[in-house]
Protein backbone atom coordinates (compact mmCIF):
# COMPACT_ATOMS: atom_id res chain seq x y z
CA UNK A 1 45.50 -41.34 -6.02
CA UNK A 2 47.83 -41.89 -3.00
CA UNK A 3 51.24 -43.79 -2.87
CA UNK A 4 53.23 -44.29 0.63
CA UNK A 5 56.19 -46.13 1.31
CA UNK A 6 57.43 -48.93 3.08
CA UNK A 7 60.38 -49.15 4.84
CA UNK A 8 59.68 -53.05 5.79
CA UNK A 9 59.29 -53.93 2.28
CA UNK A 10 62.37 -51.99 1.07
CA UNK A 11 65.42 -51.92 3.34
CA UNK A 12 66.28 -50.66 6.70
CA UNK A 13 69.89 -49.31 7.26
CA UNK A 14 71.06 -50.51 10.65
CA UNK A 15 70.45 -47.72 12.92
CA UNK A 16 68.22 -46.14 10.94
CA UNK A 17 64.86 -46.62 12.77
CA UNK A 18 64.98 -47.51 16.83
CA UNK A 19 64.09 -50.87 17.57
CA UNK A 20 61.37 -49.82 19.22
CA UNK A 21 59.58 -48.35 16.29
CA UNK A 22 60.41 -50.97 14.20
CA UNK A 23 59.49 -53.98 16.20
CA UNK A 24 56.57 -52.41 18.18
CA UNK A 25 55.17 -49.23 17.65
CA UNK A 26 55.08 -48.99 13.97
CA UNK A 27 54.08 -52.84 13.22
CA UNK A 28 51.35 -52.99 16.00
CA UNK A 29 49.85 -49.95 15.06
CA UNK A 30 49.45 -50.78 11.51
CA UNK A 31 48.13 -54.11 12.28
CA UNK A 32 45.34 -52.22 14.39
CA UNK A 33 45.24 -50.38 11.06
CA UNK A 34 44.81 -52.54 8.81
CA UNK A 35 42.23 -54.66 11.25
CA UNK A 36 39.86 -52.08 11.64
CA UNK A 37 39.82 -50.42 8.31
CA UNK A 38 40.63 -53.61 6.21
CA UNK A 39 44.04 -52.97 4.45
CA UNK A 40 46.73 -54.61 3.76
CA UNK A 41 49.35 -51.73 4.14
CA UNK A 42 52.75 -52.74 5.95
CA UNK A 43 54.33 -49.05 7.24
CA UNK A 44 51.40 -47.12 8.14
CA UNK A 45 54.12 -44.11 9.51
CA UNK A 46 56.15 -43.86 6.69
CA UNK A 47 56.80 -40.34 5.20
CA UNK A 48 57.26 -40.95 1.92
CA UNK A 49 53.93 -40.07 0.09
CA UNK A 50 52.79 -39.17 -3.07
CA UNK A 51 49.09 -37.67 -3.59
CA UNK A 52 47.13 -35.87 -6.41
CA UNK A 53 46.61 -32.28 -5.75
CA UNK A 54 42.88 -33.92 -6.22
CA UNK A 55 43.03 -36.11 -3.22
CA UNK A 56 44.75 -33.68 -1.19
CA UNK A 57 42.29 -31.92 -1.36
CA UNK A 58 39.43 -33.87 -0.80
CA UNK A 59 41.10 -35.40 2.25
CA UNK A 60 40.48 -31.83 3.64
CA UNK A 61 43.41 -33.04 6.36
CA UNK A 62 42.87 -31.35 10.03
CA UNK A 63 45.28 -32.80 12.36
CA UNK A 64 47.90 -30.05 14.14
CA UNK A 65 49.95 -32.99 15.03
CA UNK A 66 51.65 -36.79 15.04
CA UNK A 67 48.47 -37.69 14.42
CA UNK A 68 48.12 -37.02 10.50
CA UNK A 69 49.89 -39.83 9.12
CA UNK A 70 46.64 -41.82 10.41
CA UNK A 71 44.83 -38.99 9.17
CA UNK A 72 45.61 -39.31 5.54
CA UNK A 73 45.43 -42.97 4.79
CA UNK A 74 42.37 -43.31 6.96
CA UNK A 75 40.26 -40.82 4.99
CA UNK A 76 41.79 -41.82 1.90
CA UNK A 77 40.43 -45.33 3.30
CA UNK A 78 37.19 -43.82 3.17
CA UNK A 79 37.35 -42.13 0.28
CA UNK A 80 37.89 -45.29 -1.28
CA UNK A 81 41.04 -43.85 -3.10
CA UNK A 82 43.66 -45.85 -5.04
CA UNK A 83 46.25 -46.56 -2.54
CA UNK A 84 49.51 -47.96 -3.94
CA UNK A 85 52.69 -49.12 -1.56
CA UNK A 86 56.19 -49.27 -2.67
CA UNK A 87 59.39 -50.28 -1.31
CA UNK A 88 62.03 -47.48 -0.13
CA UNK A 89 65.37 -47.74 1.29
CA UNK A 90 65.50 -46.60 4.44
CA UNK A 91 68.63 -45.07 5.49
CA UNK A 92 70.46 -44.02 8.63
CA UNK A 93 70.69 -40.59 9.09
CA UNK A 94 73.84 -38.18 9.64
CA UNK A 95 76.14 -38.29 12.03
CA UNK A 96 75.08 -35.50 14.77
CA UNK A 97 71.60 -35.53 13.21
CA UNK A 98 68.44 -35.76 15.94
CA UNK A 99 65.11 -36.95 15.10
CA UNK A 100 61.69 -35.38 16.62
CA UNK A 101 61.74 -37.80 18.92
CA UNK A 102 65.17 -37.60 20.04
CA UNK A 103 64.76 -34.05 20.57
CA UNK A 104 61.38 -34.12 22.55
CA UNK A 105 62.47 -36.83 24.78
CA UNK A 106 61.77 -40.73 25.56
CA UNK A 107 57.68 -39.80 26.36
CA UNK A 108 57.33 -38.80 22.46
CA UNK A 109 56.92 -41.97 20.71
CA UNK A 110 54.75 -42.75 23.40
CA UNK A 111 52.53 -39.33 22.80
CA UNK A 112 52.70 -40.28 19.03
CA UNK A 113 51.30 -43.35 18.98
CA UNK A 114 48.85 -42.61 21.18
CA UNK A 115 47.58 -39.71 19.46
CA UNK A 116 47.79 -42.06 16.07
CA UNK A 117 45.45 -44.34 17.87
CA UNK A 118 43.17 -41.69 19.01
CA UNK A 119 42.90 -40.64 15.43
CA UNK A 120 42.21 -44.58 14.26
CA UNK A 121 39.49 -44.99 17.03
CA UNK A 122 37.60 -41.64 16.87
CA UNK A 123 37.07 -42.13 12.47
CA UNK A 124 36.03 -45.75 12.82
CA UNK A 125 33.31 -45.10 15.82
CA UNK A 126 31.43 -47.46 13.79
CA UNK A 127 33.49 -50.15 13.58
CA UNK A 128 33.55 -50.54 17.27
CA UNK A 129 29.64 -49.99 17.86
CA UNK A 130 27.32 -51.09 14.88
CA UNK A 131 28.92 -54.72 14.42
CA UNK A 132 29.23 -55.32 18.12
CA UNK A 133 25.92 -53.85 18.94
CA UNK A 134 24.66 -56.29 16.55
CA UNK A 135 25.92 -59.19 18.36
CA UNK A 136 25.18 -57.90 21.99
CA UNK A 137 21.41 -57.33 21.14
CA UNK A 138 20.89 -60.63 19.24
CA UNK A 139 22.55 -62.35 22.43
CA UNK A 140 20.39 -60.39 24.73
CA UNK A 141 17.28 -60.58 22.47
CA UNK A 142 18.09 -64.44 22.67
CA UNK A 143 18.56 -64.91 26.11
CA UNK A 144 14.87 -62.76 26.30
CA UNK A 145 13.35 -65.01 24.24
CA UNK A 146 14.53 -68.34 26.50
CA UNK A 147 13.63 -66.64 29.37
CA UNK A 148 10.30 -65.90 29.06
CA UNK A 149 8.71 -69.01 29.53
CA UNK A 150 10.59 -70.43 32.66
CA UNK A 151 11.57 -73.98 31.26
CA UNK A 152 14.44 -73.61 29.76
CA UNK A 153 17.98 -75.15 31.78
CA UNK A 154 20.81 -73.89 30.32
CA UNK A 155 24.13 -75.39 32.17
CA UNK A 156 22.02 -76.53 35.24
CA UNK A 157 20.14 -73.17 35.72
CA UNK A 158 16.68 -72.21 34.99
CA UNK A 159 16.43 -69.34 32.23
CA UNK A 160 13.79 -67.16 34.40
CA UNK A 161 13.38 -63.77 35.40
CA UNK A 162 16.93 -62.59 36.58
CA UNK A 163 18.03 -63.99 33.19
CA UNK A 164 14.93 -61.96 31.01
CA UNK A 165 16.26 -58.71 32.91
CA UNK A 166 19.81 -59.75 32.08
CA UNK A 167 18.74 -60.11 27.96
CA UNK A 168 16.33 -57.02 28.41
CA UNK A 169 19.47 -54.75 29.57
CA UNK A 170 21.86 -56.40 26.75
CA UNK A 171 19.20 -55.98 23.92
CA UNK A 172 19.07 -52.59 24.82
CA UNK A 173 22.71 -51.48 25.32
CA UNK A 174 23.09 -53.32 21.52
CA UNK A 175 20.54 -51.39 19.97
CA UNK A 176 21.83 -48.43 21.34
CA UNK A 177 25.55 -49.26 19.86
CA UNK A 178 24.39 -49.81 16.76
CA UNK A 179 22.01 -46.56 16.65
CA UNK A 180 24.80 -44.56 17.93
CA UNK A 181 27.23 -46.57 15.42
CA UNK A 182 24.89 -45.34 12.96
CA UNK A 183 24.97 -41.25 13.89
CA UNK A 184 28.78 -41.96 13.91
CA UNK A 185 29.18 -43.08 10.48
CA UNK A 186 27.60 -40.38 9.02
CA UNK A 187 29.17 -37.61 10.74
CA UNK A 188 32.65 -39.24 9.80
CA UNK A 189 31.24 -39.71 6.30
CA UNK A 190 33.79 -38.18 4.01
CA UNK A 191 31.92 -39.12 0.41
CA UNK A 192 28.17 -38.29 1.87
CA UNK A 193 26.99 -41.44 0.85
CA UNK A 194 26.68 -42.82 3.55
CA UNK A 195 24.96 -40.31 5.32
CA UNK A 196 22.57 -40.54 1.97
CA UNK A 197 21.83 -44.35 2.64
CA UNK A 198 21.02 -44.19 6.68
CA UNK A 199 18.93 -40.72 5.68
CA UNK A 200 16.81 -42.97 3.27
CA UNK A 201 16.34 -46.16 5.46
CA UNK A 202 15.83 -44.19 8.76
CA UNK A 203 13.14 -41.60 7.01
CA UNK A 204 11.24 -39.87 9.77
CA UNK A 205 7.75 -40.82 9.18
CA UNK A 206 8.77 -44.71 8.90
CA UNK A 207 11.14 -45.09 11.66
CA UNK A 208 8.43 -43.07 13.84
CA UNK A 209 6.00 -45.34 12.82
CA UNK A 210 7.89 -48.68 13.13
CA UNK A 211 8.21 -46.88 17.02
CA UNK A 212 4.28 -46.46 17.55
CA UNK A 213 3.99 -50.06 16.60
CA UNK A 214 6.61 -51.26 18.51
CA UNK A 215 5.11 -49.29 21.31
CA UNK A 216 1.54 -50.25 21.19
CA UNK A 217 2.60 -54.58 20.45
CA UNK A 218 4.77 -53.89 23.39
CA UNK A 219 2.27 -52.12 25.85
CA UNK A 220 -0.06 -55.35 25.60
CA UNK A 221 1.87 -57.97 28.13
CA UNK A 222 2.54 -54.91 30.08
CA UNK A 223 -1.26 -54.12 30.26
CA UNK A 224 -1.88 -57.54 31.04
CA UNK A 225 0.47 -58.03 34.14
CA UNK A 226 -0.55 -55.10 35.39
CA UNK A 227 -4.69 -55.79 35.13
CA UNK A 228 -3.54 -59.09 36.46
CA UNK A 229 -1.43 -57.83 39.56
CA UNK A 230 -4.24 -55.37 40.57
CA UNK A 231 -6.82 -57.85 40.52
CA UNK A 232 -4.29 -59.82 43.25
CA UNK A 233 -4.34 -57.01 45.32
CA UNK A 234 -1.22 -55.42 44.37
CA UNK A 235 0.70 -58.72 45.81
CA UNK A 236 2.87 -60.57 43.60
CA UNK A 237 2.55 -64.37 43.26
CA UNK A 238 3.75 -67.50 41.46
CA UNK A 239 0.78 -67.38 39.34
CA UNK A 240 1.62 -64.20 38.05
CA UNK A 241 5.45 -65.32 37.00
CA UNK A 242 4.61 -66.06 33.54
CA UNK A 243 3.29 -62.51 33.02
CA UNK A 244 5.97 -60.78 34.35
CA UNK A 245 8.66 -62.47 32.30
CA UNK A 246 6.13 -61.32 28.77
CA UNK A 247 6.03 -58.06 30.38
CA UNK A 248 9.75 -57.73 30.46
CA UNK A 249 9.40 -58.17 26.84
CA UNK A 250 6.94 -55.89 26.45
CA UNK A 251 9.22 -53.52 28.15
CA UNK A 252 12.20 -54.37 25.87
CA UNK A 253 9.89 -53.31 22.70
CA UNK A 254 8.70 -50.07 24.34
CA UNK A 255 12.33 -49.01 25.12
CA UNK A 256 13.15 -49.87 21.33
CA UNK A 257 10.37 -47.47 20.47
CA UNK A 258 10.91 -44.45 22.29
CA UNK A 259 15.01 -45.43 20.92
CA UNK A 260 13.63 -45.53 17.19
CA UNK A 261 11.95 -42.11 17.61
CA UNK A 262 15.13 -40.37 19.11
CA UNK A 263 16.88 -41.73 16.36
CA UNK A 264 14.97 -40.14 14.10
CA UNK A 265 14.63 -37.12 15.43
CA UNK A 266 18.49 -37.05 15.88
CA UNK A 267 19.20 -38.71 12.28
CA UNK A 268 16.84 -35.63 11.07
CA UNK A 269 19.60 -33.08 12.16
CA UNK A 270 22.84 -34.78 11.22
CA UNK A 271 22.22 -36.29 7.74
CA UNK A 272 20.82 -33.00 6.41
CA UNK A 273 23.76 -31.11 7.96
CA UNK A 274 26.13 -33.89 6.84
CA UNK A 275 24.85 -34.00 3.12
CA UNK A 276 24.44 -30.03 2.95
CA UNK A 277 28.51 -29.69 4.28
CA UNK A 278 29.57 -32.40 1.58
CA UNK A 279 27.48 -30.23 -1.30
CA UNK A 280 29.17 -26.83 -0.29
CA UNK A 281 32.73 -28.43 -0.46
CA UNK A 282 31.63 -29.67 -3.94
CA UNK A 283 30.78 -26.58 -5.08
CA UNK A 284 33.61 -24.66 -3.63
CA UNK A 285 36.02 -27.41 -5.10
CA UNK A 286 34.12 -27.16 -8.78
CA UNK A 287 34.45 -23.35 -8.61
CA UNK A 288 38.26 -23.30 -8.04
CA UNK A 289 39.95 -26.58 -6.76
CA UNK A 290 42.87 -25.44 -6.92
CA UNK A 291 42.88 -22.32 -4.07
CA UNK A 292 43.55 -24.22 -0.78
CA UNK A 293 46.22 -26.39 -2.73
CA UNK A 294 48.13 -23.74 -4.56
CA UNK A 295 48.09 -20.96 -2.19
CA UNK A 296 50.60 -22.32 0.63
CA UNK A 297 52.41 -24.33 -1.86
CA UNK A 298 53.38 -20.88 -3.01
CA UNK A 299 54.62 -19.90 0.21
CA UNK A 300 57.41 -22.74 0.46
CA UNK A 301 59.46 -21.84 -2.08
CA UNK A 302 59.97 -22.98 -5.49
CA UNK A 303 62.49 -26.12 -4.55
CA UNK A 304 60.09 -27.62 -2.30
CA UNK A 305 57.10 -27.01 -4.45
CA UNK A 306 58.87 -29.07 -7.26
CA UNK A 307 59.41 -31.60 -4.81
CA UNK A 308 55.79 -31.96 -4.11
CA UNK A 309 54.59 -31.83 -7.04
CA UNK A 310 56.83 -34.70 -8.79
């Protein structure tokens, strides 16, 4: 489906390609590439690329600037498209001849890569939130769970109260990643199937119900510390300790269910909108796939249009 070059597989004429590009911008970026999307490519900016009209137009590219290089290879990435890399020569170029970058000064490259990043970043939302939210609620949800009953030393300190607060507050902020993680992947969803699959496992009625559950199991320690602190006369004491730290818990599930609900309220506007987007560009590409394509190609001229097409 999609072939690019690579200019550090093939051969760089000296002079060809500043040393800047070549031994920092171009192989740091594509190693933050190829980390976050998990390729193996090698020249993430090189121009030489060769794409069905098919993919072209399925990667329904949107970037007005440096930034759609990224742009291609990350939604044909998530297209899961057959990406091929070959070597190229890479060759100096004429005497007298300026480059973009030469001509819009030394901040360029700069503005390039960061707007290559941007790109990167902003389609793999995911990537940096559901993984990571994972681990920060399971750590929180943890340190929660060793809290609550006041025993437990950890490097010479008593897991108590301080720490259940601490693991209520991380437990939260996870979940939240890994929510929002979720309403990120299907907006950037390119194929709709994965808006499909969080649609199905987050259906209304059951996420709403796992959050009334959540809601009324975590209401219970709350209901007891509460019963228990009015009976002391609204004054806190040691004997009431061990109910605070299960009603911290409590808290945590309550907070999970109102989160659960929002979720599915939210997930009940973007996956429909998502899937119903994806099923009018299949039906516009069935009808004639060849309009948005053809159309400017026509406008180039006939040299160029032979050019792109072999």
């Amino acid at each position: 489906d999609f072939v690019i070059g690579s200019r550090f597989r093939g051969t760089i004429e000296a002079g060809a390609m500043p040393l800047l590009h070549q031994y920092f911008g171009t192989p740091v970026t594509t190693m933050i590439f190829n980390l976050v999307y998990g390729t193996r490519l090698t020249d993430i900016h090189c121009g030489m690329r060769a794409l069905t009209t098919d993919a072209l137009r399925r990667l329904d590219l949107q970037s007005q600037s440096w930034e759609y290089a990224s742009e291609m290879l990350l939604k044909a990435v998530r297209l899961d498209m057959k990406i091929a890399e070959v070597p190229i020569s890479f060759l100096r170029a004429p005497d007298g001849r300026l480059t973009h970058h030469q001509r819009s000064g030394w901040l360029s490259p700069w503005l390039a890569g960061w707007e290559n990043l941007r790109a990167m970043f902003t389609y793999a939302a995911d990537y940096f939130l559901l993984k990571p939210g994972v681990v920060v609620a399971l750590l929180g949800i943890t340190m929660l769970l060793l809290a609550i009953p006041g025993t437990v030393v950890l490097i010479g300190v008593t897991l108590a109260l301080n720490a259940a607060l601490v693991g209520l507050t991380l437990s939260v902020l996870g979940l939240q990643m890994v929510l929002t993680g979720i309403i990120a992947s299907c907006v950037y969803d390119l194929s709709g199937l994965t808006a499909s699959r969080w649609h199905t496992r987050f259906a209304y009625s059951r996420t709403v119900g796992l959050g009334i559950a959540l809601a009324v199991v975590g209401s219970l320690p709350c209901a007891r510390f509460l019963i228990a602190f009015a009976e002391q006369g609204l004054v806190f004491t040691d004997a009431l300790a061990q109910l605070n730290r299960e009603a911290v818990g409590g808290v945590l599930l309550i907070v999970y269910a109102f989160l659960f609900c929002i979720h599915a309220l939210v997930m009940g506007v973007v996956t429909p909108l998502v899937l119903r987007v994806h099923r009018l560009r299949n039906k516009t590409a069935e009808s004639d796939p060849t309009i948005e394509v053809l159309e400017p190609l026509s406008r180039i001229g006939p040299t160029s249009e032979t050019r792109l097409n072999v």
